[in-house]
Protein backbone atom coordinates (compact mmCIF):
# COMPACT_ATOMS: atom_id res chain seq x y z
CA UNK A 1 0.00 0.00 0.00
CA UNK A 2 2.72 2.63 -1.21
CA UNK A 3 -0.29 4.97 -2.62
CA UNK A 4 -3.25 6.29 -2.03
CA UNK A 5 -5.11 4.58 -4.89
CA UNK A 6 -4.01 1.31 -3.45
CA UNK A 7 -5.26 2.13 -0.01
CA UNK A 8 -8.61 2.83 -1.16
CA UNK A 9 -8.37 -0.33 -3.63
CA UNK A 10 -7.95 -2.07 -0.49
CA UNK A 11 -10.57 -0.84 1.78
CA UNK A 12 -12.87 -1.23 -1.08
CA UNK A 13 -12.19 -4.73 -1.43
CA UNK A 14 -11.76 -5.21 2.70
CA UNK A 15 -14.96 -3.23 3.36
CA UNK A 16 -17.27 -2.59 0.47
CA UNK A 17 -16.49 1.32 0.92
CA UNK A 18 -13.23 3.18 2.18
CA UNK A 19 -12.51 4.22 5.82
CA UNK A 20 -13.43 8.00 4.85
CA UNK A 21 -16.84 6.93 3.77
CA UNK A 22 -17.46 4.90 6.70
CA UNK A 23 -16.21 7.42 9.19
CA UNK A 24 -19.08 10.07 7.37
CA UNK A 25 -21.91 7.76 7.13
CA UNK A 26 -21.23 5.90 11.10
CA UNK A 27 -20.69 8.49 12.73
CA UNK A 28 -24.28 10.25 13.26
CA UNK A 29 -25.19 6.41 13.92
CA UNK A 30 -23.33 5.35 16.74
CA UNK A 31 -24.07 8.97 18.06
CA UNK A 32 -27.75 7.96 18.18
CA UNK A 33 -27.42 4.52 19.23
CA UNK A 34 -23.92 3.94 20.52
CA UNK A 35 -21.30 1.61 19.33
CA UNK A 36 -22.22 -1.11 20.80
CA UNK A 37 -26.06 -1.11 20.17
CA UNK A 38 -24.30 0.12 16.00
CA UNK A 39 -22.37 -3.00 16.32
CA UNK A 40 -25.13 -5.63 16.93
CA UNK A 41 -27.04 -4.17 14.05
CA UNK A 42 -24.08 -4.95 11.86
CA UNK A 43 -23.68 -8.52 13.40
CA UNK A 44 -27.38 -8.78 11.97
CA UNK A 45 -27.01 -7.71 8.65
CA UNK A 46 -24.07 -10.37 8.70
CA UNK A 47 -26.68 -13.59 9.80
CA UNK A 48 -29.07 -12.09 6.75
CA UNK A 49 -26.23 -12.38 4.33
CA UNK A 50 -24.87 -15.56 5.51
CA UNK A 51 -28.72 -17.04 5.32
CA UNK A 52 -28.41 -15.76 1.64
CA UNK A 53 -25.17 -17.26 1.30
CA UNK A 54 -23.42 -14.00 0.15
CA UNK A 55 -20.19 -14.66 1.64
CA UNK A 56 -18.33 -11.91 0.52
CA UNK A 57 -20.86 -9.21 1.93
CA UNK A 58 -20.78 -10.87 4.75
CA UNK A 59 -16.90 -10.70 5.43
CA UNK A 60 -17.16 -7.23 4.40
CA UNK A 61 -20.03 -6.22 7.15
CA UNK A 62 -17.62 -8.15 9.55
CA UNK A 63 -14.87 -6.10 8.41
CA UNK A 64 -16.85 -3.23 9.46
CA UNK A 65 -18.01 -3.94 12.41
CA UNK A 66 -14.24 -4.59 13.25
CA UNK A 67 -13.56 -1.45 11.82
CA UNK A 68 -16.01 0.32 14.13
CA UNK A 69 -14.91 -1.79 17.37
CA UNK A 70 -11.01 -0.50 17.10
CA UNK A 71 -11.19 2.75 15.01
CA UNK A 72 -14.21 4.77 16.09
C-alpha cells in the first residue's frame, strides 16, 4: 500500500467502501445509538447475508463492524 489509490483499492475490497466513507456515514449512527447497540445491528445484517449465502458481503459487514470496534 505505497499509494493512495491502493489504499482505497484495499478498503474497497476489505470493506465494500473506504474508511473516509465509513467514518461520514457511522458516525451520526453510533451517536444515536452507541457503538455497541451500532455494532449488533451490523452482526445482523451479517446472519441475513450468511442465510443468503453471500459470503463476501458478509466478510465485508464483519470487516466493518471490526472497523467500528477498534477505530471509532
Amino acid at each position: 500500500m505505497n499509494t493512495t489509490i491502493n489504499k482505497a483499492d484495499w478498503e474497497r475490497k476489505a470493506y465494500g467502501t473506504t474508511e473516509d466513507k465509513m467514518r461520514d456515514a457511522f458516525k451520526g449512527q453510533i451517536a444515536l445509538v452507541g457503538r455497541n447497540m451500532f455494532v449488533a445491528s451490523i452482526l445482523s445484517d451479517i446472519q441475513e447475508c450468511i442465510e443468503h449465502e453471500d459470503y463476501e458481503t458478509a466478510r465485508q459487514f464483519a470487516n466493518r463492524a471490526k472497523f467500528v470496534l477498534f477505530e471509532m
